[in-house]
PDB file of N, CA and C in Angstrom:
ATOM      1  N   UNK A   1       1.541 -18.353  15.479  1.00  0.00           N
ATOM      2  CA  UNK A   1       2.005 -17.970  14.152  1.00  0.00           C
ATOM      3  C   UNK A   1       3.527 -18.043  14.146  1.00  0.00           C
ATOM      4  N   UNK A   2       4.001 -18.825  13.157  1.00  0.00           N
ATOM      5  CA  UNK A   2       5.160 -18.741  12.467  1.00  0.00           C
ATOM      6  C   UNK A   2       6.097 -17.252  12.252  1.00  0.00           C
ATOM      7  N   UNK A   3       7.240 -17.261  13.340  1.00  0.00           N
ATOM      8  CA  UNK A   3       8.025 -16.099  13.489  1.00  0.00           C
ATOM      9  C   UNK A   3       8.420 -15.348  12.058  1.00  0.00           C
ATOM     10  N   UNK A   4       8.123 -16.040  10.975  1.00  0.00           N
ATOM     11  CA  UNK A   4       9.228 -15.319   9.479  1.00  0.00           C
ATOM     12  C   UNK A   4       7.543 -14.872   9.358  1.00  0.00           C
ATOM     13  N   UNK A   5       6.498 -15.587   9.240  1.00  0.00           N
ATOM     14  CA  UNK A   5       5.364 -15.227   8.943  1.00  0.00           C
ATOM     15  C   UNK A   5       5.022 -14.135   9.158  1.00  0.00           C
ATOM     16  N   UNK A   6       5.008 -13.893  10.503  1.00  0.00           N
ATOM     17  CA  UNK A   6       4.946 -12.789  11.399  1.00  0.00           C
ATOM     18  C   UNK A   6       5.438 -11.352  10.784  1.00  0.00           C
ATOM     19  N   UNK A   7       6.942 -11.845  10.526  1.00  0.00           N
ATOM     20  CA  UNK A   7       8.134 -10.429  10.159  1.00  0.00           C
ATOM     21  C   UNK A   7       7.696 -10.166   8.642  1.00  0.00           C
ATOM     22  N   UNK A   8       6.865 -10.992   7.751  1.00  0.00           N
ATOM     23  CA  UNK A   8       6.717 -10.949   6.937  1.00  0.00           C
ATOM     24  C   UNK A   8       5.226 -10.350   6.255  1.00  0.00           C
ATOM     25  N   UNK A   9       4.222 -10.689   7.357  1.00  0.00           N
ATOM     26  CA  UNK A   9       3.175  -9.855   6.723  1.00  0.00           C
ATOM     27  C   UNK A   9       3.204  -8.380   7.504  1.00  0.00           C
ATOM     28  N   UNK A  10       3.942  -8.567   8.718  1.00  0.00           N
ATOM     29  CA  UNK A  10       4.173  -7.176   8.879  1.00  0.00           C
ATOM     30  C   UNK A  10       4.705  -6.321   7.979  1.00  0.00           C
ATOM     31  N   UNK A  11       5.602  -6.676   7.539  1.00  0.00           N
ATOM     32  CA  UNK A  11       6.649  -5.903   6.180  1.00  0.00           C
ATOM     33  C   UNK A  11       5.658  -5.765   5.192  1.00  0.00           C
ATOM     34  N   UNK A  12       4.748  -6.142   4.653  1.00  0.00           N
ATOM     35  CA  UNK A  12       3.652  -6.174   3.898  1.00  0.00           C
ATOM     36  C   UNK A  12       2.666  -4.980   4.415  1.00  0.00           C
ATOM     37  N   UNK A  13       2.067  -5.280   5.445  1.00  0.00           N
ATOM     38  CA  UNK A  13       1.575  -4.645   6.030  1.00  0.00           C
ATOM     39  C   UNK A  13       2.112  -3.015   5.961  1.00  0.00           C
ATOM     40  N   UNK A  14       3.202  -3.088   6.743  1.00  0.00           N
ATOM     41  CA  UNK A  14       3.959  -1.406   6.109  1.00  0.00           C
ATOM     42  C   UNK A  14       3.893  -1.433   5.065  1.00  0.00           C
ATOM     43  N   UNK A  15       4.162  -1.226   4.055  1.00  0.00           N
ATOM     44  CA  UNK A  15       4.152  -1.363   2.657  1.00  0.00           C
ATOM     45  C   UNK A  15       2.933  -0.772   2.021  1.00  0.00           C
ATOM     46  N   UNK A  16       1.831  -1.703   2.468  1.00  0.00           N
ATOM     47  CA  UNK A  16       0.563  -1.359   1.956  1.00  0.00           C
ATOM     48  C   UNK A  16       0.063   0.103   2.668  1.00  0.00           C
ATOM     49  N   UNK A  17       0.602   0.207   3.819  1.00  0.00           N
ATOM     50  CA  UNK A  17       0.327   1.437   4.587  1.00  0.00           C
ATOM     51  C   UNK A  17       0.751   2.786   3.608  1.00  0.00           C
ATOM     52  N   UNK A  18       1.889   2.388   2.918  1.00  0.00           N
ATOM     53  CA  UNK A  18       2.782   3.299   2.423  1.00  0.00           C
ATOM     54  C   UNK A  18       1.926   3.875   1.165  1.00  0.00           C
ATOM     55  N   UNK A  19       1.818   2.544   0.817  1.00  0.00           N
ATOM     56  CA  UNK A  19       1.431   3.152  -0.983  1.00  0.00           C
ATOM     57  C   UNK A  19      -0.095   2.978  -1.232  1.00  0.00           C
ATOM     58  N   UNK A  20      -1.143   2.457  -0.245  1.00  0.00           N
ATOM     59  CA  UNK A  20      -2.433   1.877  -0.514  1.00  0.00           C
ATOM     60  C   UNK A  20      -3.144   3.389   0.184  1.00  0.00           C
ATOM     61  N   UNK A  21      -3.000   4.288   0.475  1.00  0.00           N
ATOM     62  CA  UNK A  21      -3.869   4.703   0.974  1.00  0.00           C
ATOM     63  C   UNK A  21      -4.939   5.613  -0.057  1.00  0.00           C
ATOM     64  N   UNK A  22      -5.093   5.250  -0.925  1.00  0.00           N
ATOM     65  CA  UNK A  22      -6.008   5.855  -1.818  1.00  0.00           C
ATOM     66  C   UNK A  22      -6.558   5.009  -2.634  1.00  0.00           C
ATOM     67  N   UNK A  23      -6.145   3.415  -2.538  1.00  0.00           N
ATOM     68  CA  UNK A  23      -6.548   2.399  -3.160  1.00  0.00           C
ATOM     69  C   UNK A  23      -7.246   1.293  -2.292  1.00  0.00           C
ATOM     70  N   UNK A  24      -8.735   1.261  -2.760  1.00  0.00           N
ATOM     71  CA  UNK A  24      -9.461   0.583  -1.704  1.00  0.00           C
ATOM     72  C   UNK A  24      -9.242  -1.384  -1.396  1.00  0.00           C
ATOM     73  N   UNK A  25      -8.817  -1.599  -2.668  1.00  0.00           N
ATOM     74  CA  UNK A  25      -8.039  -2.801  -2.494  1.00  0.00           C
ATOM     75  C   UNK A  25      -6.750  -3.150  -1.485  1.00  0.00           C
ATOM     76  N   UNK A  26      -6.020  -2.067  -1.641  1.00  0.00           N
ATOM     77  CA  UNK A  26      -5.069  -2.220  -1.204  1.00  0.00           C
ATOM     78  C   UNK A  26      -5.319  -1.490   0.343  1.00  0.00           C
ATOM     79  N   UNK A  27      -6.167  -0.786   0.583  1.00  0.00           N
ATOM     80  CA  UNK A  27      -6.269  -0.840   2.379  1.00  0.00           C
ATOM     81  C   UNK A  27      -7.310  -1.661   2.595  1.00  0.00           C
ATOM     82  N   UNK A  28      -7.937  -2.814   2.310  1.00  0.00           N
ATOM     83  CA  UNK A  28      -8.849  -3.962   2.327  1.00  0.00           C
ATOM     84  C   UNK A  28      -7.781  -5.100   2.649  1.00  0.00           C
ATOM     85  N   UNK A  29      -6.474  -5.124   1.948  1.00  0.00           N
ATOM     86  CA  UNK A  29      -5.413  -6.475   1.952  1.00  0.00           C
ATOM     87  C   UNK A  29      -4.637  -5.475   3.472  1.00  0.00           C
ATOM     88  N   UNK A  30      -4.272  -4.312   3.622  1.00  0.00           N
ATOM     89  CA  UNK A  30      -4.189  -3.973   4.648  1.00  0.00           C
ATOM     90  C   UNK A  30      -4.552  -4.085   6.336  1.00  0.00           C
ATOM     91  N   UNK A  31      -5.897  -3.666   6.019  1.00  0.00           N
ATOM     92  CA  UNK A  31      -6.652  -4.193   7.268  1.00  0.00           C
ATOM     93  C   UNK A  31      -6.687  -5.638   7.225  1.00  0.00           C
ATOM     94  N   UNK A  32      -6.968  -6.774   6.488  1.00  0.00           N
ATOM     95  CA  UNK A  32      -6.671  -7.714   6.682  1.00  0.00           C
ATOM     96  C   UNK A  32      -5.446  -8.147   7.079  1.00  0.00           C
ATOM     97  N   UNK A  33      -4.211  -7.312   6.647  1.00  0.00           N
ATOM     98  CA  UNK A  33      -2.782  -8.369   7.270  1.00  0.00           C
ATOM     99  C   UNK A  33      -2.912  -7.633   8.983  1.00  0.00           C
ATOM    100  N   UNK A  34      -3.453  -6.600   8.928  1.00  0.00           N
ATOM    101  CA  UNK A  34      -3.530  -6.032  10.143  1.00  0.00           C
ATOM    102  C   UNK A  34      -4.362  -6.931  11.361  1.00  0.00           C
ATOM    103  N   UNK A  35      -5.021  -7.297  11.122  1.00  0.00           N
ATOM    104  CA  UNK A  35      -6.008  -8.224  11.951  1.00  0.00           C
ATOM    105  C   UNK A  35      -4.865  -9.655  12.002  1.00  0.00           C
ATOM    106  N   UNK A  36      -4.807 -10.354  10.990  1.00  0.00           N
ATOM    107  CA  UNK A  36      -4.343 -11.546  10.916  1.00  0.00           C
ATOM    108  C   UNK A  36      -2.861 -11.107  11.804  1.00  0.00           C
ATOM    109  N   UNK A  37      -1.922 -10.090  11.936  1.00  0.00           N
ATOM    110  CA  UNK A  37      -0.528  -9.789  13.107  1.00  0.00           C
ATOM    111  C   UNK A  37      -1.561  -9.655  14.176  1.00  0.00           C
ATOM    112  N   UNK A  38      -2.770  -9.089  14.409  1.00  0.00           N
ATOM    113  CA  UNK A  38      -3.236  -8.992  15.873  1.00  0.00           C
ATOM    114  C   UNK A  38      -3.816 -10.125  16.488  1.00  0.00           C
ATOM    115  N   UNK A  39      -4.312 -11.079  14.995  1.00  0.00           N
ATOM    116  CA  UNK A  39      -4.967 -12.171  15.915  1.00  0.00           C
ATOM    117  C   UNK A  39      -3.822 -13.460  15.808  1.00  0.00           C
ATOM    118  N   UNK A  40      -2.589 -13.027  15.309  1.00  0.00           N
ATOM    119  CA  UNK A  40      -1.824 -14.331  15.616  1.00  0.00           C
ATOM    120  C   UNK A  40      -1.950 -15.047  14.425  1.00  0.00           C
ATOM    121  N   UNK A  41      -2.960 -15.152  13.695  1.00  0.00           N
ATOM    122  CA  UNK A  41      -3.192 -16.402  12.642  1.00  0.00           C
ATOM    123  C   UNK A  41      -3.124 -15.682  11.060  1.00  0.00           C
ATOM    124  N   UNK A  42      -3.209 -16.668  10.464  1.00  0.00           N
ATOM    125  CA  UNK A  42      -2.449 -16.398   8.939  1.00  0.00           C
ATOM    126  C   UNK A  42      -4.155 -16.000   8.094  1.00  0.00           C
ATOM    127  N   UNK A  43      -5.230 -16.173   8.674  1.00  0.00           N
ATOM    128  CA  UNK A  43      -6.326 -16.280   8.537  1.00  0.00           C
ATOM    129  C   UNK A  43      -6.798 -16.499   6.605  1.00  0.00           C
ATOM    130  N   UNK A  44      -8.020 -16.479   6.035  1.00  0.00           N
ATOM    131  CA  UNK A  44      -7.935 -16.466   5.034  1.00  0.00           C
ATOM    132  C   UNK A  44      -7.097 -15.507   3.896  1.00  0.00           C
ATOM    133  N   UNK A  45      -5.758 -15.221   3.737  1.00  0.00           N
ATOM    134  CA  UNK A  45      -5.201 -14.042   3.414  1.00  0.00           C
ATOM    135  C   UNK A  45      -5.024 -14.836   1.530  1.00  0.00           C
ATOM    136  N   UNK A  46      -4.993 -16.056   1.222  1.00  0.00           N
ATOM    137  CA  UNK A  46      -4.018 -16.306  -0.166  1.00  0.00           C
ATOM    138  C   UNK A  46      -4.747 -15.673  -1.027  1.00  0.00           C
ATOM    139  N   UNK A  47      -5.668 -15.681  -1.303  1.00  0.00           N
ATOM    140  CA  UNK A  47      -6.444 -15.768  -2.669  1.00  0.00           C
ATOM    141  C   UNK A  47      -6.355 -14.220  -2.551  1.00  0.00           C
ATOM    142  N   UNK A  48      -6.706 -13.695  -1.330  1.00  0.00           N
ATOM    143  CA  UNK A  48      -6.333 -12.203  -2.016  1.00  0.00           C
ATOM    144  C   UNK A  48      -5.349 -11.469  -1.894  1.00  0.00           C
ATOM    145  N   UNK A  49      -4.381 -12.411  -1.492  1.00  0.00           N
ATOM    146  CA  UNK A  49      -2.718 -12.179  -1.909  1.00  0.00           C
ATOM    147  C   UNK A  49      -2.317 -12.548  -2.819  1.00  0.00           C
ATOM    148  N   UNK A  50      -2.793 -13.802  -3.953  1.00  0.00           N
ATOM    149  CA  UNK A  50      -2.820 -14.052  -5.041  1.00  0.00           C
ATOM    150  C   UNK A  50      -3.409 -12.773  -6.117  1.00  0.00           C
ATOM    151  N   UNK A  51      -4.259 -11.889  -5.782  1.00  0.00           N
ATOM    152  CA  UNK A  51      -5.131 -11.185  -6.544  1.00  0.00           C
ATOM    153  C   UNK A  51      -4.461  -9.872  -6.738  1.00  0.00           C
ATOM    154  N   UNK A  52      -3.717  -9.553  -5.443  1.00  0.00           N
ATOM    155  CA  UNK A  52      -3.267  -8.623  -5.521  1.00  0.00           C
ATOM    156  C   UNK A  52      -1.531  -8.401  -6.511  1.00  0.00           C
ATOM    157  N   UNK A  53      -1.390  -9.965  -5.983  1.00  0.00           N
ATOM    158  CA  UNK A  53      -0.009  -9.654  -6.204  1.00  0.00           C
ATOM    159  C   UNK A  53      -0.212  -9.810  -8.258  1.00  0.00           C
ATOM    160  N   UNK A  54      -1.108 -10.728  -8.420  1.00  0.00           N
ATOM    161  CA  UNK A  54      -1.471 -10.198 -10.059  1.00  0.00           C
ATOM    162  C   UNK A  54      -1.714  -8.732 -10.907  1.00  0.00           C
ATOM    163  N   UNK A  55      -2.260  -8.316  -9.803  1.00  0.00           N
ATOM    164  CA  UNK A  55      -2.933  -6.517 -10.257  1.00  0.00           C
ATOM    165  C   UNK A  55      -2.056  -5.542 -10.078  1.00  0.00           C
ATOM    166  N   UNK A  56      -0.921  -5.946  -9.031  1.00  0.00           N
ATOM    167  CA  UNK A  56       0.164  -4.502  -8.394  1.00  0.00           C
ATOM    168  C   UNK A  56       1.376  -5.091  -9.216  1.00  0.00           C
ATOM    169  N   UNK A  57       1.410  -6.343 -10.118  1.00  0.00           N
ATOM    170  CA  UNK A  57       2.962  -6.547 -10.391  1.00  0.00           C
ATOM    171  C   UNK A  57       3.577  -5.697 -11.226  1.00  0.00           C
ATOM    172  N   UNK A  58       3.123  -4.673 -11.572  1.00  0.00           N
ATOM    173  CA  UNK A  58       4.318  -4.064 -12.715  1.00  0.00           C
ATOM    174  C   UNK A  58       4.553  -2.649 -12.210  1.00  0.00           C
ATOM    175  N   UNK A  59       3.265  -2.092 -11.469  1.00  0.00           N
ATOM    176  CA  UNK A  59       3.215  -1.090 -10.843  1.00  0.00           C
ATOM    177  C   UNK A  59       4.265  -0.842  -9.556  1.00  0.00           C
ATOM    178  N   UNK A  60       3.912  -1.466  -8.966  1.00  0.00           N
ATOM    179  CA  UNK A  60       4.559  -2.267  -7.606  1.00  0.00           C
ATOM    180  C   UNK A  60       5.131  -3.331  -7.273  1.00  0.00           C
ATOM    181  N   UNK A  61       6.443  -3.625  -7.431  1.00  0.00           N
ATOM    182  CA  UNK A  61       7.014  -4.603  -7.475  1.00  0.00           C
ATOM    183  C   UNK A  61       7.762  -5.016  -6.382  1.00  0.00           C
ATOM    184  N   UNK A  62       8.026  -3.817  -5.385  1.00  0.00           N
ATOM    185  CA  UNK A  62       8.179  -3.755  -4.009  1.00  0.00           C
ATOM    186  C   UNK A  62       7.041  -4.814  -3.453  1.00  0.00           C
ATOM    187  N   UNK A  63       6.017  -4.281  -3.328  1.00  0.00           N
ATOM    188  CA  UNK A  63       4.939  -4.906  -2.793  1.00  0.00           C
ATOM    189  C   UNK A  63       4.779  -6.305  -3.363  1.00  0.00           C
ATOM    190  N   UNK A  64       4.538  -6.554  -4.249  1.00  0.00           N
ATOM    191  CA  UNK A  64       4.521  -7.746  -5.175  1.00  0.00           C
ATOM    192  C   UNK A  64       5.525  -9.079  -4.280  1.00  0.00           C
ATOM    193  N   UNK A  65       6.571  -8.031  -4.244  1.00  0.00           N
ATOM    194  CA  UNK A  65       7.584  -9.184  -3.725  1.00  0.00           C
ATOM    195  C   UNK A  65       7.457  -9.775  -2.135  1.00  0.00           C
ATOM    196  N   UNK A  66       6.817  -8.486  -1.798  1.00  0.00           N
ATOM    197  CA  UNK A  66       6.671  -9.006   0.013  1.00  0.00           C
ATOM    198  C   UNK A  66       5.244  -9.924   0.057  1.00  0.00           C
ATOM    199  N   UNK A  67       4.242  -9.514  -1.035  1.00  0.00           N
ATOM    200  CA  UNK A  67       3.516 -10.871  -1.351  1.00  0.00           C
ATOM    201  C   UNK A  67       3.888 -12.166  -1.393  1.00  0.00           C
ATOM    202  N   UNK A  68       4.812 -11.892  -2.065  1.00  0.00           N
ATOM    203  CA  UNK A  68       5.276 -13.426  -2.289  1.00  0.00           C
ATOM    204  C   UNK A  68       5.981 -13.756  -1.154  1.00  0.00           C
ATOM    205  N   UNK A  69       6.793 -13.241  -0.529  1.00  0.00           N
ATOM    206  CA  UNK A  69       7.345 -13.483   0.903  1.00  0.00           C
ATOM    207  C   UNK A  69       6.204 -14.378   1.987  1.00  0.00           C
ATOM    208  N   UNK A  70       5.508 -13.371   1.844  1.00  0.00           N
ATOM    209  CA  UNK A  70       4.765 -13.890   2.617  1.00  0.00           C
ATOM    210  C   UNK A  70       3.621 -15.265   1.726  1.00  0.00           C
ATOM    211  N   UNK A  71       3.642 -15.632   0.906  1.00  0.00           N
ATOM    212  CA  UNK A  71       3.547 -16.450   0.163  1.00  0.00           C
ATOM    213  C   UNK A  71       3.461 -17.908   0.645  1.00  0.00           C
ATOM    214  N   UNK A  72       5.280 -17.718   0.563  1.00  0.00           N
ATOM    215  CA  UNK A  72       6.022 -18.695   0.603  1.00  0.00           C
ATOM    216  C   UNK A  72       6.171 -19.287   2.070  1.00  0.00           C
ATOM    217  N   UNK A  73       6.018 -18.233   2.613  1.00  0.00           N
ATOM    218  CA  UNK A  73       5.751 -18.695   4.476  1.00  0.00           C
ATOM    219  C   UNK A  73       4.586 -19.272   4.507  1.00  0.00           C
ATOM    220  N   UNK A  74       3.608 -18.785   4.176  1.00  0.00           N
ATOM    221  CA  UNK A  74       2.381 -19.461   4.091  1.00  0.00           C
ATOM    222  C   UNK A  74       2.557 -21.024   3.854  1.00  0.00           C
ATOM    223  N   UNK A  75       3.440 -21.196   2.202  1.00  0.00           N
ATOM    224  CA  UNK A  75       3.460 -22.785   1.518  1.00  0.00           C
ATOM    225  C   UNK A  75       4.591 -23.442   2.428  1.00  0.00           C
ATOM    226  N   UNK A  76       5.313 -22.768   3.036  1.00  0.00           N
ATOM    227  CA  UNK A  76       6.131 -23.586   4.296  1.00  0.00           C
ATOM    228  C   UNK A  76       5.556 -24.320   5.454  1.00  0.00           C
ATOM    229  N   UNK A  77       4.199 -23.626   6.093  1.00  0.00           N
ATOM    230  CA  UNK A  77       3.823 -24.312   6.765  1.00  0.00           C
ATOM    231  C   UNK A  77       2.271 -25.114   6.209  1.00  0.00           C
ATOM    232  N   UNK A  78       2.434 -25.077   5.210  1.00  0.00           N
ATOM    233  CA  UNK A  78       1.269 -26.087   4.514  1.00  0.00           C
ATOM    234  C   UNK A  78      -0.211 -25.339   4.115  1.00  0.00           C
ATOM    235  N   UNK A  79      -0.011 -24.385   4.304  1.00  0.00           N
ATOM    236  CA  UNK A  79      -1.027 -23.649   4.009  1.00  0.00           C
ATOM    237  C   UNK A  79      -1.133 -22.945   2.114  1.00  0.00           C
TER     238      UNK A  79
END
């Protein structure tokens, strides 16, 4: 895995730790970035980084944005 990738769904990852814990979506995109930093790989994460980052944008715009961070790392390495 791609080092910005890395720094980037981690930062996500905190994030969701922060503000998801009463929202089952949001510790679902959690445990998923959590697995995908342990197993190294970017695994199926877009579509429900796409989903989320639609549903949390006005609420959460913090989060929203480290979506897209991690996004864009994703469309950097072709994914």
């Amino acid at each position: 895995m791609n080092e910005k990738l890395k720094l980037a769904l981690e930062e996500l990852h905190d994030e969701l730790k922060r503000i998801g814990p009463d929202n089952p979506k949001l510790q679902m995109l959690q445990e998923k970035t959590a697995r995908a930093i342990e197993a190294g790989e970017h695994l199926p994460l877009v579509d429900d980084l796409k989903e989320a980052s639609e549903e949390f944008e006005v609420r959460h715009p913090q989060l929203t944005a480290l979506i897209n961070n991690v996004m864009n790392s994703l469309s950097a390495l072709g994914i």
